[in-house]
C-alpha atoms as a PDB file:
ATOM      1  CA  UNK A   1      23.082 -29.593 270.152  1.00  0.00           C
ATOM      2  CA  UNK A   2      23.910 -32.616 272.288  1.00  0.00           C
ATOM      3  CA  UNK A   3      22.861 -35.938 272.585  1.00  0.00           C
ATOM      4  CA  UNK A   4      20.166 -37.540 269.821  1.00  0.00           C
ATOM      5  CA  UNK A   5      16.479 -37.354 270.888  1.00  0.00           C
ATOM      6  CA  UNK A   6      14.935 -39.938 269.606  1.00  0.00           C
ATOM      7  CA  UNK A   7      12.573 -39.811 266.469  1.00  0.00           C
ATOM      8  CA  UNK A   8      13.304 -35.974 266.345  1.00  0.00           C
ATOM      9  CA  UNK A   9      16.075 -35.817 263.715  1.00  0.00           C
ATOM     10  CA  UNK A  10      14.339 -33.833 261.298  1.00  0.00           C
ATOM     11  CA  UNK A  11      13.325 -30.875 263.967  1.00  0.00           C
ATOM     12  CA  UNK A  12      16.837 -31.358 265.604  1.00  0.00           C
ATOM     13  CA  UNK A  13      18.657 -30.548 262.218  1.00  0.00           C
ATOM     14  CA  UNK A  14      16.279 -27.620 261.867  1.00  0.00           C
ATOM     15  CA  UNK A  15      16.702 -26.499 265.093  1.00  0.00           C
ATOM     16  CA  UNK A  16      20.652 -26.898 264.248  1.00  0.00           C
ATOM     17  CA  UNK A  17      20.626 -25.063 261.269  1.00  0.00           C
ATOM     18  CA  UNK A  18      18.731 -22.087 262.896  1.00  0.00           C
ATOM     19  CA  UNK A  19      21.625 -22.148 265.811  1.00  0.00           C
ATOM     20  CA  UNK A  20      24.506 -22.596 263.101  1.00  0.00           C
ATOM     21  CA  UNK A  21      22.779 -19.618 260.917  1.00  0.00           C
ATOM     22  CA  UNK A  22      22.570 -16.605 264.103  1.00  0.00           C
ATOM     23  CA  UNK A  23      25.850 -17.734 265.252  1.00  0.00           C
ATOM     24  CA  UNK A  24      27.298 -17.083 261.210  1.00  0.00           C
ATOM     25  CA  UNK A  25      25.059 -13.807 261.427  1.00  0.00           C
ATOM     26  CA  UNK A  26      22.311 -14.630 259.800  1.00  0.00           C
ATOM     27  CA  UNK A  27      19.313 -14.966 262.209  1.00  0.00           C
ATOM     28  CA  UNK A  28      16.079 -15.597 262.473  1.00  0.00           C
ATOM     29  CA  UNK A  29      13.161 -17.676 263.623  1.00  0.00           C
ATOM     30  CA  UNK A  30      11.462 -20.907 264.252  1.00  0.00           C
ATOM     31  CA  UNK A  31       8.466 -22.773 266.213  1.00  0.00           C
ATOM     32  CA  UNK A  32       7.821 -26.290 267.004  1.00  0.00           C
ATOM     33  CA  UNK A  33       4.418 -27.103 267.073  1.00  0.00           C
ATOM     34  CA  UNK A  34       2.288 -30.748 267.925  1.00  0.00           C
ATOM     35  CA  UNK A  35       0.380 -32.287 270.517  1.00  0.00           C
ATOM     36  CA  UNK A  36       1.446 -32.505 274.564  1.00  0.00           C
ATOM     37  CA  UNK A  37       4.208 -34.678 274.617  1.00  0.00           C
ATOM     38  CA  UNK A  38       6.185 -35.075 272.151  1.00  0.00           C
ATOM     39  CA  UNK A  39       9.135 -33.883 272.861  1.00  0.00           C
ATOM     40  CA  UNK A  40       9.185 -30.009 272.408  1.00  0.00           C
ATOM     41  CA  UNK A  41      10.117 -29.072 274.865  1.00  0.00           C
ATOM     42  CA  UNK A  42      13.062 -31.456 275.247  1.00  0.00           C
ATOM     43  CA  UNK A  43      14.169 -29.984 271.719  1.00  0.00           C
ATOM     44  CA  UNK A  44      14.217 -26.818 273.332  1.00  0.00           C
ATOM     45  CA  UNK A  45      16.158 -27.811 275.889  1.00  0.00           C
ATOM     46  CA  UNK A  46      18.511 -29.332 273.907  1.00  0.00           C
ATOM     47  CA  UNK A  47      18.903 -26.233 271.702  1.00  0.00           C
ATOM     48  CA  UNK A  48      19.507 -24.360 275.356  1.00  0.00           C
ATOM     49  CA  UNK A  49      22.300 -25.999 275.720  1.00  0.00           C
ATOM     50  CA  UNK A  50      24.595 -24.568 272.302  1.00  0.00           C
ATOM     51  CA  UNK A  51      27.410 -23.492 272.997  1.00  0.00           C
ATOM     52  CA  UNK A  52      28.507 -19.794 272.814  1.00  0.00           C
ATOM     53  CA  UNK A  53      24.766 -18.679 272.845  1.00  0.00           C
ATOM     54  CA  UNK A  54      23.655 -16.404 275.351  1.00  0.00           C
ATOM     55  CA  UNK A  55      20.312 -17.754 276.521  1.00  0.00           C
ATOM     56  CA  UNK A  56      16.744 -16.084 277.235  1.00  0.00           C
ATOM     57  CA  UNK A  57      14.511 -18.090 278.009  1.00  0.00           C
ATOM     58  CA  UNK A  58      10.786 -18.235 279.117  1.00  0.00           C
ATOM     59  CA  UNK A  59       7.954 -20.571 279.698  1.00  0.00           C
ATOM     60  CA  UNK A  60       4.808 -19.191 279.664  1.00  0.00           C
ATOM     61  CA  UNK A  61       2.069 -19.856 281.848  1.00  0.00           C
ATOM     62  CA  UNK A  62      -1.907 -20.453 281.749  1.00  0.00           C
ATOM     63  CA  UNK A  63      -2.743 -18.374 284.614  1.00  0.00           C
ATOM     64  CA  UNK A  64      -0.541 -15.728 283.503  1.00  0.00           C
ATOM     65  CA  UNK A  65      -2.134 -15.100 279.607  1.00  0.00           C
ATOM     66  CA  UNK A  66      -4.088 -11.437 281.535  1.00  0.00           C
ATOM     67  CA  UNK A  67      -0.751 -10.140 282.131  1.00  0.00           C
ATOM     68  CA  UNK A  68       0.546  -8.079 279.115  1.00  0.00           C
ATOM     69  CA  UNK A  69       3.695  -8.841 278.515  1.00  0.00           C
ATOM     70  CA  UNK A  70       4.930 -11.761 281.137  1.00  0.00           C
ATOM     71  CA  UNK A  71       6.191 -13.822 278.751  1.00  0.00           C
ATOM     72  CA  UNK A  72       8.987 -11.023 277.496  1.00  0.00           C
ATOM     73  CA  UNK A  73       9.965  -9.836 281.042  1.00  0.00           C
ATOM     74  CA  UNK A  74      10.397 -13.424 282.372  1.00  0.00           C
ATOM     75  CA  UNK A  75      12.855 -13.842 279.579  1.00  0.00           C
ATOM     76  CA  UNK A  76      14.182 -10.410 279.432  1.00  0.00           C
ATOM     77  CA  UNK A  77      13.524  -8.103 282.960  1.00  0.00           C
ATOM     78  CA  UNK A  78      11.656  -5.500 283.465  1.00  0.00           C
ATOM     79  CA  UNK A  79      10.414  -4.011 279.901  1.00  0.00           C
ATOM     80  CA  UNK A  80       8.562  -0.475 279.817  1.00  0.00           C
ATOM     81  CA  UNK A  81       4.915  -0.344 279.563  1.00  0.00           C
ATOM     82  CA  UNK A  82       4.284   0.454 276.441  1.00  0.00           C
ATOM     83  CA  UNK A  83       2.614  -1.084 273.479  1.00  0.00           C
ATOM     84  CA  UNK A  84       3.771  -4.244 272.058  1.00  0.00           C
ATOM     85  CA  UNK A  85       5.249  -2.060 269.192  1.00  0.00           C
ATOM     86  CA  UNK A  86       7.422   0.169 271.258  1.00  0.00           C
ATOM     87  CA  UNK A  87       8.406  -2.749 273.554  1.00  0.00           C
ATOM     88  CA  UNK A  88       9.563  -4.927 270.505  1.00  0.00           C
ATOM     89  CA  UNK A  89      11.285  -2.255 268.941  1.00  0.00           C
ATOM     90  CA  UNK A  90      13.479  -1.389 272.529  1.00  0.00           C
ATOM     91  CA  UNK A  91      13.840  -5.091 272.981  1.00  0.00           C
ATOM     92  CA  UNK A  92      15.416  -5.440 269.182  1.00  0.00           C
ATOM     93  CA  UNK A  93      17.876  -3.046 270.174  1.00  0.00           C
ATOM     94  CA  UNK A  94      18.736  -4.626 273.316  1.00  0.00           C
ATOM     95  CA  UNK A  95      18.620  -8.061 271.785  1.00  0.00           C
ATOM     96  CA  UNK A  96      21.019  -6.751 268.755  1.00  0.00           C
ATOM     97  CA  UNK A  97      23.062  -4.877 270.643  1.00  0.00           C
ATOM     98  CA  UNK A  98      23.895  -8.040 273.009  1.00  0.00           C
ATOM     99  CA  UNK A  99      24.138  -9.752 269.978  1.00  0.00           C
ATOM    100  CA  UNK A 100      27.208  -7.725 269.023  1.00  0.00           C
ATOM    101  CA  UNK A 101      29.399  -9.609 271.401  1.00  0.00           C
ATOM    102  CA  UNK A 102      28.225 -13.247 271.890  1.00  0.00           C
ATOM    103  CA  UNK A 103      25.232 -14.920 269.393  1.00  0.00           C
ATOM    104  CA  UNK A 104      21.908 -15.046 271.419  1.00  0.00           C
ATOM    105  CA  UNK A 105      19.014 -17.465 271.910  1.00  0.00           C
ATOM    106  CA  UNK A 106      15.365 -16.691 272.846  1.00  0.00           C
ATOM    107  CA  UNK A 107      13.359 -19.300 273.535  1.00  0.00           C
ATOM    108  CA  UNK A 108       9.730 -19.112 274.554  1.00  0.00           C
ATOM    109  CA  UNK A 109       8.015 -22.079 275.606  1.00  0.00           C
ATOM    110  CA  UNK A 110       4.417 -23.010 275.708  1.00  0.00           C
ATOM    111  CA  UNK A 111       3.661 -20.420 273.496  1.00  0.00           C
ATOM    112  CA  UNK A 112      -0.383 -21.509 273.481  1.00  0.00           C
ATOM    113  CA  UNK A 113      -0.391 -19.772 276.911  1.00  0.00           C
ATOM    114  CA  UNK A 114       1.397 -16.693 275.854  1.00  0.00           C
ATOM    115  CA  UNK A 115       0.057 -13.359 276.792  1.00  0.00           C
ATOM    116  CA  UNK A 116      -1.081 -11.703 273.462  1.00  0.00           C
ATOM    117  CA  UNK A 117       1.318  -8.587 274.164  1.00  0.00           C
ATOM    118  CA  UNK A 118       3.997 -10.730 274.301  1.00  0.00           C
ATOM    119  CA  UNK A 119       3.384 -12.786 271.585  1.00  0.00           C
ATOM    120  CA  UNK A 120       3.417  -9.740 269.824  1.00  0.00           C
ATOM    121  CA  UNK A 121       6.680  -9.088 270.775  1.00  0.00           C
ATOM    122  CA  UNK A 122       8.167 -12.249 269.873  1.00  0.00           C
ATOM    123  CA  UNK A 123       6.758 -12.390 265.853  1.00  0.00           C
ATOM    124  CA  UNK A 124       7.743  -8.733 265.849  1.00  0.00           C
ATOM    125  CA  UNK A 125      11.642  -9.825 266.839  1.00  0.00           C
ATOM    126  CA  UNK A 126      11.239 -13.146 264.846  1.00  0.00           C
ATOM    127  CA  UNK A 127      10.348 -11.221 261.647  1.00  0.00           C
ATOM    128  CA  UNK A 128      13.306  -8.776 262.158  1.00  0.00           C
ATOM    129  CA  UNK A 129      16.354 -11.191 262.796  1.00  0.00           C
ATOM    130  CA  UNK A 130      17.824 -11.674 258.992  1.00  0.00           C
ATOM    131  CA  UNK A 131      20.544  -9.931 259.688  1.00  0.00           C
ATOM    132  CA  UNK A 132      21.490 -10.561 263.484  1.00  0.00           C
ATOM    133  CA  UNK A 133      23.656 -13.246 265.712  1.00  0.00           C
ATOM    134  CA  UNK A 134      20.260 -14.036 266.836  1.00  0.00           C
ATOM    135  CA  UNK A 135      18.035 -17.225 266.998  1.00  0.00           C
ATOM    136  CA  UNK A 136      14.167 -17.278 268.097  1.00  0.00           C
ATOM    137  CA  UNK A 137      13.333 -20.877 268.962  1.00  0.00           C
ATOM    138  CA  UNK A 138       9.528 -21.381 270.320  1.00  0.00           C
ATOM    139  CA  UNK A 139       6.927 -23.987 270.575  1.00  0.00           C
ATOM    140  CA  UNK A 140       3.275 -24.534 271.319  1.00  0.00           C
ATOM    141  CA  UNK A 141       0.506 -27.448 270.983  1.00  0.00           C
ATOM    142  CA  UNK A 142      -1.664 -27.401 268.419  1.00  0.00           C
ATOM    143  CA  UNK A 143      -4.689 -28.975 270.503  1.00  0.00           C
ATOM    144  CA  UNK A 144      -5.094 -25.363 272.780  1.00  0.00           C
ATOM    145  CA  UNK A 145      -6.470 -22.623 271.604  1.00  0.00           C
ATOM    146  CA  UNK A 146      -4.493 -20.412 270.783  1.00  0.00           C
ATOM    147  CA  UNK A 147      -5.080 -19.232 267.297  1.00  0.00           C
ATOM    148  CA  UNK A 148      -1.738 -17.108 266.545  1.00  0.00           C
ATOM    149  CA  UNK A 149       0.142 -19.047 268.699  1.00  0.00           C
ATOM    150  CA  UNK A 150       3.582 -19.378 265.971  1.00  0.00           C
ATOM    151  CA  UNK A 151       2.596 -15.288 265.363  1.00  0.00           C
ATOM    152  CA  UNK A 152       2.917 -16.596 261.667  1.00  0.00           C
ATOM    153  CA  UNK A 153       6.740 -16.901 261.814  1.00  0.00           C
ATOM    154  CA  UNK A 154       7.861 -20.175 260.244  1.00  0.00           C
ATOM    155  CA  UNK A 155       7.284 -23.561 261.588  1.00  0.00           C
END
């Protein structure tokens, strides 16, 4: 994953064993949570940066959260309109399918501001990625309110 960050050798091995797991094809998911500041966001892009990944990534953004689903399509493209369900169930193909050829990496930043259909989305895909070249990596601050911000997947 790069260089050392700092005080973040614990989250960095996590993060490492999450990368070293898809790309061994066995998947799945995990979000970094804490106060502004500390450094999440530099994990994530640190974890950006693995090599042989194919990278998705997103940010997502306060003034955004009415928009159903901006999160996914500003890491994916255009997605149908449909309910989070249908949309997480086409994007797990698309996701697995891609994952056929190189290992991929989502990563979904500020996850506090995340529109609820896409947060949807992403614990849908994180709870389905046992068994794929595919890593989840997301993060959000605990002080917002955003009460299913980690959509329950593990932390």
């Amino acid at each position: 994953m790069g260089d050392t960050l700092v005080g973040r050798d614990d989250v960095v091995a996590a993060v490492r064993a999450l990368l070293d797991g898809a790309a061994a094809g066995s998947g799945g998911a995990l979000v970094l949570h804490g106060p502004a500041g500390i450094g999440k966001t530099a994990v994530l892009d640190r974890a950006a940066q693995a090599d042989g990944f194919l990278v998705l990534r997103g940010a997502a953004a306060q003034e955004e959260y009415v928009l159903s689903f901006a999160l996914v399509t500003q890491m994916v493209g255009p997605v149908a309109e449909e309910s989070p369900f249908v949309v997480g169930r086409e994007l797990l193909d698309r996701i697995t399918t891609l994952a056929e050829q190189q290992p991929v990496l989502i990563i979904a930043d500020d996850l506090h501001w995340a529109d609820t259909a896409s947060a949807s989305v992403l614990a849908f895909l994180g709870r389905r990625l046992g068994a794929d070249r595919v890593a989840l990596l997301g993060a959000y601050r605990d002080d917002e309110s955003a009460p299913a911000a980690g959509g329950g997947l593990p932390e």
